[in-house]
PDB file of N, CA and C in Angstrom:
ATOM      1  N   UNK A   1      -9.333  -6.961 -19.950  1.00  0.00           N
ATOM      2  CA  UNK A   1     -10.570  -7.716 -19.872  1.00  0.00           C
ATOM      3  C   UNK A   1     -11.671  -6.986 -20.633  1.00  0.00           C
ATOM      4  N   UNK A   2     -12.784  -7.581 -20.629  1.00  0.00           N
ATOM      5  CA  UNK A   2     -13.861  -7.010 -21.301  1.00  0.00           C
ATOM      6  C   UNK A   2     -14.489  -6.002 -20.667  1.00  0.00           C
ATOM      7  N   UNK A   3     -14.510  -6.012 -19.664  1.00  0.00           N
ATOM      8  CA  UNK A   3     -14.075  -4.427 -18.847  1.00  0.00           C
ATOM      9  C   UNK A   3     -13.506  -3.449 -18.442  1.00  0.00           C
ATOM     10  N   UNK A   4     -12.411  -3.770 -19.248  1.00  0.00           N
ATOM     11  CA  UNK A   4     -11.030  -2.763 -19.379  1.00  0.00           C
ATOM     12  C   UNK A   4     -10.601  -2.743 -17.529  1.00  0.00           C
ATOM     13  N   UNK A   5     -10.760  -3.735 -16.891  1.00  0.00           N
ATOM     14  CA  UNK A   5      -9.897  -3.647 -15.510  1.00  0.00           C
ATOM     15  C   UNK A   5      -8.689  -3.917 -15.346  1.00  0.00           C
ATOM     16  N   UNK A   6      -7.863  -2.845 -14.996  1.00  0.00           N
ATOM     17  CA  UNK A   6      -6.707  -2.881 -14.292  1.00  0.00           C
ATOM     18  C   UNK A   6      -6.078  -3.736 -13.434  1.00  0.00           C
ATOM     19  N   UNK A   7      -5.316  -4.084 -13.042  1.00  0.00           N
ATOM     20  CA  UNK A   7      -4.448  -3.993 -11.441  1.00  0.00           C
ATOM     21  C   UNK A   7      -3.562  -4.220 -11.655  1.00  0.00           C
ATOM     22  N   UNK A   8      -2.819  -3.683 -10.158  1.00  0.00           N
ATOM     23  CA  UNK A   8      -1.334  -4.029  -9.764  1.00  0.00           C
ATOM     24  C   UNK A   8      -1.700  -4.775  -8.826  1.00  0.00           C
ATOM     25  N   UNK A   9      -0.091  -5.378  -8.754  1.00  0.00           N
ATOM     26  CA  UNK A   9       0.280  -6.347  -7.312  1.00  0.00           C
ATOM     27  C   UNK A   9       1.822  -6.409  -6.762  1.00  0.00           C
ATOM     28  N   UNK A  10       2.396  -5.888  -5.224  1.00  0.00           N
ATOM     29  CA  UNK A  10       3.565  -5.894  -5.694  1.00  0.00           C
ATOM     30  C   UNK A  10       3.898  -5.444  -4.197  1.00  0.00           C
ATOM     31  N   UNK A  11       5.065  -6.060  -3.702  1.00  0.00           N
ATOM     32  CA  UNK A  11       5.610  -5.341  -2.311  1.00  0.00           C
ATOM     33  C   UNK A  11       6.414  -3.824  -2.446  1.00  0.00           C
ATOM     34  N   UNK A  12       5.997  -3.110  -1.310  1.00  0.00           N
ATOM     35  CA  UNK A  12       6.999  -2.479  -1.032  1.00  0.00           C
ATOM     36  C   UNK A  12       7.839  -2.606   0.328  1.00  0.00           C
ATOM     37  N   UNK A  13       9.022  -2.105   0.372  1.00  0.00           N
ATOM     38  CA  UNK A  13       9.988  -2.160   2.180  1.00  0.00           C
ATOM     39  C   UNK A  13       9.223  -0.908   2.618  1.00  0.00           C
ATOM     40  N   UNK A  14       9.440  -1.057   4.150  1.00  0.00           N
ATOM     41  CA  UNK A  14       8.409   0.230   4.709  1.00  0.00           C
ATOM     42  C   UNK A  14       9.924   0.794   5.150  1.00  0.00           C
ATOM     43  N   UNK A  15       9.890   1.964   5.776  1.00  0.00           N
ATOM     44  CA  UNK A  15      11.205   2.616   6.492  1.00  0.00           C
ATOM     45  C   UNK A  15      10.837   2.790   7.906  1.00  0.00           C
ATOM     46  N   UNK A  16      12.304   2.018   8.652  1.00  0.00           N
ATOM     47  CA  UNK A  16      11.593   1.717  10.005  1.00  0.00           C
ATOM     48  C   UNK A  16      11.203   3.225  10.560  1.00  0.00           C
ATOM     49  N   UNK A  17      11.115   3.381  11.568  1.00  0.00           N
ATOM     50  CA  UNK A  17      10.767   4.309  13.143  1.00  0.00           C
ATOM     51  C   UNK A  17       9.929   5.401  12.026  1.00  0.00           C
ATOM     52  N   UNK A  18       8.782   5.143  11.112  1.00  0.00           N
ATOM     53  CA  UNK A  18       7.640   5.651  10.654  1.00  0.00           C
ATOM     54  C   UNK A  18       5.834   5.511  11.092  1.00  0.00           C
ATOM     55  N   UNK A  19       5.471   5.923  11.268  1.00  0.00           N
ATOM     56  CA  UNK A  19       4.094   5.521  10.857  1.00  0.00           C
ATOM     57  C   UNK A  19       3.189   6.212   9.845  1.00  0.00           C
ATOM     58  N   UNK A  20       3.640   6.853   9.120  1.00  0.00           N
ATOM     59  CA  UNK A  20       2.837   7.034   7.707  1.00  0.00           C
ATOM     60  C   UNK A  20       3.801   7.135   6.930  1.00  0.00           C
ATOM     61  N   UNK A  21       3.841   6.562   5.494  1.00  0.00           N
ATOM     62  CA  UNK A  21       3.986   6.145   4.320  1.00  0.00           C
ATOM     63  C   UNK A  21       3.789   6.770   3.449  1.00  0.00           C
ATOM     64  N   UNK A  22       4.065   6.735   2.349  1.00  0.00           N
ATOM     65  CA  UNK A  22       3.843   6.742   0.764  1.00  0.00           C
ATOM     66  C   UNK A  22       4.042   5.856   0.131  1.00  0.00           C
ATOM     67  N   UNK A  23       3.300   5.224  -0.468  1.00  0.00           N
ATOM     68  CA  UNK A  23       2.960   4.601  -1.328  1.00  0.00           C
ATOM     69  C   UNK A  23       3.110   4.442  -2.944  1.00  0.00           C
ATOM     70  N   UNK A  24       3.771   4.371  -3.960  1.00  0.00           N
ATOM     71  CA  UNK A  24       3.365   4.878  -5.312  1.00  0.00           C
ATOM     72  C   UNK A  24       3.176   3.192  -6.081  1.00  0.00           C
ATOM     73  N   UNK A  25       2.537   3.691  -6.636  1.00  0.00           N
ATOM     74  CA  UNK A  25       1.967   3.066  -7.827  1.00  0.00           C
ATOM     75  C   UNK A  25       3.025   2.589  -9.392  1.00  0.00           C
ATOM     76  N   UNK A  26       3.074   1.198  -9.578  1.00  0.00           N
ATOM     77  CA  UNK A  26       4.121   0.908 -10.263  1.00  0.00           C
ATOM     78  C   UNK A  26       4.340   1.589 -11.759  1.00  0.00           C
ATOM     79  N   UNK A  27       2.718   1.867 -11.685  1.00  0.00           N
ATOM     80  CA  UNK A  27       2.429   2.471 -13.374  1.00  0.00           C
ATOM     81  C   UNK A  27       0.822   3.640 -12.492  1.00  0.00           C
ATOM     82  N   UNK A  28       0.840   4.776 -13.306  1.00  0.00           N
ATOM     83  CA  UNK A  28      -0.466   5.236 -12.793  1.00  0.00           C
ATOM     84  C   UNK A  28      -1.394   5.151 -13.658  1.00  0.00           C
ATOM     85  N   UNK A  29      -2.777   5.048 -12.551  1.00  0.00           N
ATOM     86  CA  UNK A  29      -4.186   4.585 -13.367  1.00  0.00           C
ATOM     87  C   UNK A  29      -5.044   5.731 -13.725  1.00  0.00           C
ATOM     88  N   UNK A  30      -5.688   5.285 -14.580  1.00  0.00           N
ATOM     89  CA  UNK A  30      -6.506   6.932 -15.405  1.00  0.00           C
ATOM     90  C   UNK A  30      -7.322   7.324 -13.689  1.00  0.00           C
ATOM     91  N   UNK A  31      -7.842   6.592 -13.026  1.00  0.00           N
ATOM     92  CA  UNK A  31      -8.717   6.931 -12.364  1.00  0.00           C
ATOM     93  C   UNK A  31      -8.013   6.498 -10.636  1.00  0.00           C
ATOM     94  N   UNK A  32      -8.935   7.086  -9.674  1.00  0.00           N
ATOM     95  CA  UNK A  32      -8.212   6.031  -8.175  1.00  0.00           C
ATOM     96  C   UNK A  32      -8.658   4.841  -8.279  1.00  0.00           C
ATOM     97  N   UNK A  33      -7.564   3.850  -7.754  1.00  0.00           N
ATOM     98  CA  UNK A  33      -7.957   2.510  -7.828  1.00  0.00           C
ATOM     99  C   UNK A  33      -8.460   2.217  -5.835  1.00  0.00           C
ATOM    100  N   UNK A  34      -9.283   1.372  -5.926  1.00  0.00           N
ATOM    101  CA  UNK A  34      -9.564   0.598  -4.931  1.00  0.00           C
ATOM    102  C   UNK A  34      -8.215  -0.741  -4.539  1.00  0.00           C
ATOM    103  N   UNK A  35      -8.010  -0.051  -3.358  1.00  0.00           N
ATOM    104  CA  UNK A  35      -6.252  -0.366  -2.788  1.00  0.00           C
ATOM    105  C   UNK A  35      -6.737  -1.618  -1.441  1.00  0.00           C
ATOM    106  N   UNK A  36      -6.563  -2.541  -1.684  1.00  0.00           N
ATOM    107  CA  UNK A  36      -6.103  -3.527  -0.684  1.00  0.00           C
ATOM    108  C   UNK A  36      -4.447  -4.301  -0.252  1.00  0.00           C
ATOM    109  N   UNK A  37      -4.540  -3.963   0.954  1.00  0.00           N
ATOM    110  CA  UNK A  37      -3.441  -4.075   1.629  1.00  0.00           C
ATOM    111  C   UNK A  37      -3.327  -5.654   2.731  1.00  0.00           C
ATOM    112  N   UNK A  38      -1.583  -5.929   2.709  1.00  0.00           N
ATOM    113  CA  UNK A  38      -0.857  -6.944   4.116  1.00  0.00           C
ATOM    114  C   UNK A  38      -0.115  -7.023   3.898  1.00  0.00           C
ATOM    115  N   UNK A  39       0.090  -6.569   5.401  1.00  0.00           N
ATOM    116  CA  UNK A  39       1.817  -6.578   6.040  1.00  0.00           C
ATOM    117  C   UNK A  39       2.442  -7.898   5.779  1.00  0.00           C
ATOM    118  N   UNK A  40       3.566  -7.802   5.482  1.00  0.00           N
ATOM    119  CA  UNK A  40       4.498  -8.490   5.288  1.00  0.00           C
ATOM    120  C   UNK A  40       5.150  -9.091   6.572  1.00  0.00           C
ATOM    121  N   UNK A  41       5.544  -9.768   7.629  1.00  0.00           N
ATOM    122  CA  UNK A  41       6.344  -9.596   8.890  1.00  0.00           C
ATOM    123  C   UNK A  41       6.409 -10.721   9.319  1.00  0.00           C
ATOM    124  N   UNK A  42       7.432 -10.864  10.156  1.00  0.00           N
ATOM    125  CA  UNK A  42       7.715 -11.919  10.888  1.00  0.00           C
ATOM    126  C   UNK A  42       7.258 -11.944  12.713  1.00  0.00           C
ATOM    127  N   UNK A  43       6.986 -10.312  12.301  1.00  0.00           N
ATOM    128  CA  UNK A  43       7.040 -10.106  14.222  1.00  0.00           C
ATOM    129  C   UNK A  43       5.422  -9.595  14.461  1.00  0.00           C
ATOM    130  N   UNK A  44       4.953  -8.610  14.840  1.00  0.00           N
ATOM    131  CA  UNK A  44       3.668  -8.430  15.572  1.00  0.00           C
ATOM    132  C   UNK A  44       3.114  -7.468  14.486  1.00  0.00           C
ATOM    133  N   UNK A  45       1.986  -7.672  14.275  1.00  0.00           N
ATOM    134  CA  UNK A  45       0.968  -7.245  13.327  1.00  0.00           C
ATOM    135  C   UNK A  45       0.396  -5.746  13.976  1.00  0.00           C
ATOM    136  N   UNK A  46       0.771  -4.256  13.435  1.00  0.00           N
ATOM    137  CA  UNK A  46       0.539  -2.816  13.572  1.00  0.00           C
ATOM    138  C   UNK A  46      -0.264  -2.330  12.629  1.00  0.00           C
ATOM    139  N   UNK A  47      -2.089  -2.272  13.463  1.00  0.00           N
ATOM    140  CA  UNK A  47      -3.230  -1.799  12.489  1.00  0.00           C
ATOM    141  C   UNK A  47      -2.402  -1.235  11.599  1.00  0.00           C
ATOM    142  N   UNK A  48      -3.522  -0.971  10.703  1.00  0.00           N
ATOM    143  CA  UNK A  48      -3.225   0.377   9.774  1.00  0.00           C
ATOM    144  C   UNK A  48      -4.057   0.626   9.199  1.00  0.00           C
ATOM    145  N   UNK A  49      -4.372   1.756   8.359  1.00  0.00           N
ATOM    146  CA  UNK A  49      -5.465   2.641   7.860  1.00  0.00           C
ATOM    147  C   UNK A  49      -4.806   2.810   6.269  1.00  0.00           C
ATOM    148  N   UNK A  50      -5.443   2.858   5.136  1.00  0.00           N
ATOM    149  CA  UNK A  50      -5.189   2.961   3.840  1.00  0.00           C
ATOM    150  C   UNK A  50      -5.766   4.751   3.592  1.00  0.00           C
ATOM    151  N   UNK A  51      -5.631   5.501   3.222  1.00  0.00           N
ATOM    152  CA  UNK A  51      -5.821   6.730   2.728  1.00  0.00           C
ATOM    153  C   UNK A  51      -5.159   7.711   1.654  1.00  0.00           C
ATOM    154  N   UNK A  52      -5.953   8.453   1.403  1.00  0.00           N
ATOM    155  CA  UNK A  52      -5.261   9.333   0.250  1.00  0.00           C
ATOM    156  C   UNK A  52      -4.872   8.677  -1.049  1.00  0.00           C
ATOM    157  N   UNK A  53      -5.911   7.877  -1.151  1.00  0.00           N
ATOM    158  CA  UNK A  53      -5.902   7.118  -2.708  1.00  0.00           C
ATOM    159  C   UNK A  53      -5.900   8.249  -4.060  1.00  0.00           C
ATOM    160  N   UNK A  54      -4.945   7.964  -4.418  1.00  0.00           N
ATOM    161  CA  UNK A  54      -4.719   8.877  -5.987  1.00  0.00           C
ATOM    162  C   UNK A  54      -4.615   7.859  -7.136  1.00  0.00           C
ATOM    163  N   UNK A  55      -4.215   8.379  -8.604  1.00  0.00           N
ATOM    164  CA  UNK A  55      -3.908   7.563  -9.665  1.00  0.00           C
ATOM    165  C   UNK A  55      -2.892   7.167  -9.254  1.00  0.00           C
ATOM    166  N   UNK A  56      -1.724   7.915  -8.300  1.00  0.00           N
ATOM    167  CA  UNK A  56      -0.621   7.483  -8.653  1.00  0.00           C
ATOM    168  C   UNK A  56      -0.148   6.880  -7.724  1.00  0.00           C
ATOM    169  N   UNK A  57      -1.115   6.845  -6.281  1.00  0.00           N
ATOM    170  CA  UNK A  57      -0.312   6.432  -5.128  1.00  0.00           C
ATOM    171  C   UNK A  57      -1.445   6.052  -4.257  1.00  0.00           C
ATOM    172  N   UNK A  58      -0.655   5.567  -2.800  1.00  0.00           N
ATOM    173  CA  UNK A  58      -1.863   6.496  -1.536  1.00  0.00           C
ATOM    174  C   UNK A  58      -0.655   6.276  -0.020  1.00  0.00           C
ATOM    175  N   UNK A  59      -1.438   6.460   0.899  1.00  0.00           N
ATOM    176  CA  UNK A  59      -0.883   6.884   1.640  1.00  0.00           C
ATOM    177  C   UNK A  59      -1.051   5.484   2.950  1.00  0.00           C
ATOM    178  N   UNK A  60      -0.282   5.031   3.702  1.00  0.00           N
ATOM    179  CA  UNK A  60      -1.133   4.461   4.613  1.00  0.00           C
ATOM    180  C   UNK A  60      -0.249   4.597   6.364  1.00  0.00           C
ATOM    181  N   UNK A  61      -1.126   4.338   6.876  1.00  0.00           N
ATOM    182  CA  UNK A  61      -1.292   5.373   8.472  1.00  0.00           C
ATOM    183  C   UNK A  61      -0.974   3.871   9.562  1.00  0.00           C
ATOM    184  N   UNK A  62      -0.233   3.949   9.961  1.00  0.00           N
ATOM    185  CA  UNK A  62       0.056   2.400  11.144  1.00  0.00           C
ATOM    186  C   UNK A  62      -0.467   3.519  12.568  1.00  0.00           C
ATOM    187  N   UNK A  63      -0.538   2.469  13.696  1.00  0.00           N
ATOM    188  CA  UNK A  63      -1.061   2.660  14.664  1.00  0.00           C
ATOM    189  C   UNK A  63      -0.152   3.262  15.561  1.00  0.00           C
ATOM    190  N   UNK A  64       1.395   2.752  15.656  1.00  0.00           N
ATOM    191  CA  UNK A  64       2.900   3.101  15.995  1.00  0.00           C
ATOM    192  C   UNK A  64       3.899   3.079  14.854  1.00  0.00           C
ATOM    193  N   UNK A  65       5.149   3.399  15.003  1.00  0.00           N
ATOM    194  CA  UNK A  65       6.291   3.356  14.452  1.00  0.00           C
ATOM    195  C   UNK A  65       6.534   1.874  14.012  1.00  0.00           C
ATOM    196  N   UNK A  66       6.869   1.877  12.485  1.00  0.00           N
ATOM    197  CA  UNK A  66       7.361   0.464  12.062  1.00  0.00           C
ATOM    198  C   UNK A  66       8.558  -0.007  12.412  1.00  0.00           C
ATOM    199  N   UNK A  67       8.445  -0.974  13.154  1.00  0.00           N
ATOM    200  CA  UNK A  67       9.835  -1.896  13.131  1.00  0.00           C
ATOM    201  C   UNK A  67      10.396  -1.947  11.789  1.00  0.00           C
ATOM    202  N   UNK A  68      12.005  -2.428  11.973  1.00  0.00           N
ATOM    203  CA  UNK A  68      12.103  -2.986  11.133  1.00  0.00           C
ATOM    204  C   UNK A  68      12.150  -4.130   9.966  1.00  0.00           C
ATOM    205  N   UNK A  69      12.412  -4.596   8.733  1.00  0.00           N
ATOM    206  CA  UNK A  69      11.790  -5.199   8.077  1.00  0.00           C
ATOM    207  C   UNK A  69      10.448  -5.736   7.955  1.00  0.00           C
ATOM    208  N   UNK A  70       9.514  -4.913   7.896  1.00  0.00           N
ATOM    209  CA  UNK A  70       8.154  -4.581   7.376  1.00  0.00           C
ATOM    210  C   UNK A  70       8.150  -4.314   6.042  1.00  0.00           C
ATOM    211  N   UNK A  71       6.966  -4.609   5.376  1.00  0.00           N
ATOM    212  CA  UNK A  71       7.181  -4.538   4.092  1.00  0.00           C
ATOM    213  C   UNK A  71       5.568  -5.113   3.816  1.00  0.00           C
ATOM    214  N   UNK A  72       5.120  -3.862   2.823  1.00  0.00           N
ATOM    215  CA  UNK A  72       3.418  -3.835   2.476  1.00  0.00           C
ATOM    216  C   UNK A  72       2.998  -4.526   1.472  1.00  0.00           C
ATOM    217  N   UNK A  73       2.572  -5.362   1.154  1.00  0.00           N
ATOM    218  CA  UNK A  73       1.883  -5.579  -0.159  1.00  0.00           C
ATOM    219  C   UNK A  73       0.348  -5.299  -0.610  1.00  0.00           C
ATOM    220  N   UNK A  74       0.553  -4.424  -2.018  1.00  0.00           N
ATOM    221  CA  UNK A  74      -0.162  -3.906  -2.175  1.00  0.00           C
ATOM    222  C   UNK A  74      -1.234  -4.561  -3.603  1.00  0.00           C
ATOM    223  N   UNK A  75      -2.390  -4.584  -3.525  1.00  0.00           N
ATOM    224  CA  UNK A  75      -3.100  -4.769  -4.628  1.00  0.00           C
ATOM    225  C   UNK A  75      -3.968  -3.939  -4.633  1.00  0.00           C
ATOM    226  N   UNK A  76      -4.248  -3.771  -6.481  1.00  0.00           N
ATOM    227  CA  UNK A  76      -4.598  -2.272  -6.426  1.00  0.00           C
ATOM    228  C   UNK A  76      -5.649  -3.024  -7.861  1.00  0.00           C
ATOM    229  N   UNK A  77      -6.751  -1.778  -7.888  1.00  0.00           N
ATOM    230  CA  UNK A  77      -7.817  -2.988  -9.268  1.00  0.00           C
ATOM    231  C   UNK A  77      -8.988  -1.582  -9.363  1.00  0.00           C
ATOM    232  N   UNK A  78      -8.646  -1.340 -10.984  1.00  0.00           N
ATOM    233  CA  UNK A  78      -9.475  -0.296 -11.110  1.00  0.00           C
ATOM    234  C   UNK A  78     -10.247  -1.001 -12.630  1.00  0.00           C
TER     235      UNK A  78
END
């Protein structure tokens, strides 16, 4: 764009009996991108916290252990 903005968009699978993550980034950005996140699920919705934003990744923090088939989607826009 005429602002040279970025983004990604893109699921990842979470790994069950976790509650923090890693995250990476499909391609990395010169700078941290501003990361918006949703769960993917069929079953009950487990806050979560986004952190540790890098070029290449970030990190994100659930409230309990993920069930399984969970799965994050991530958009990312620098």
């Amino acid at each position: 764009s005429q602002f040279r903005t970025l983004s990604q968009s893109f699921s990842t699978d979470l790994v069950a009996g976790k509650d923090l993550h890693h995250i990476d980034f499909l391609e990395p950005f010169s700078v941290p991108p501003v990361v918006s996140t949703t769960i993917e699920t069929d079953k009950f919705f487990i806050p979560h916290m986004v952190s540790g934003v890098t070029e290449t990744g970030y990190f994100v923090k659930f409230g309990a252990n993920v069930p399984a088939n969970y799965k994050i989607h991530t958009y990312a826009v620098r």
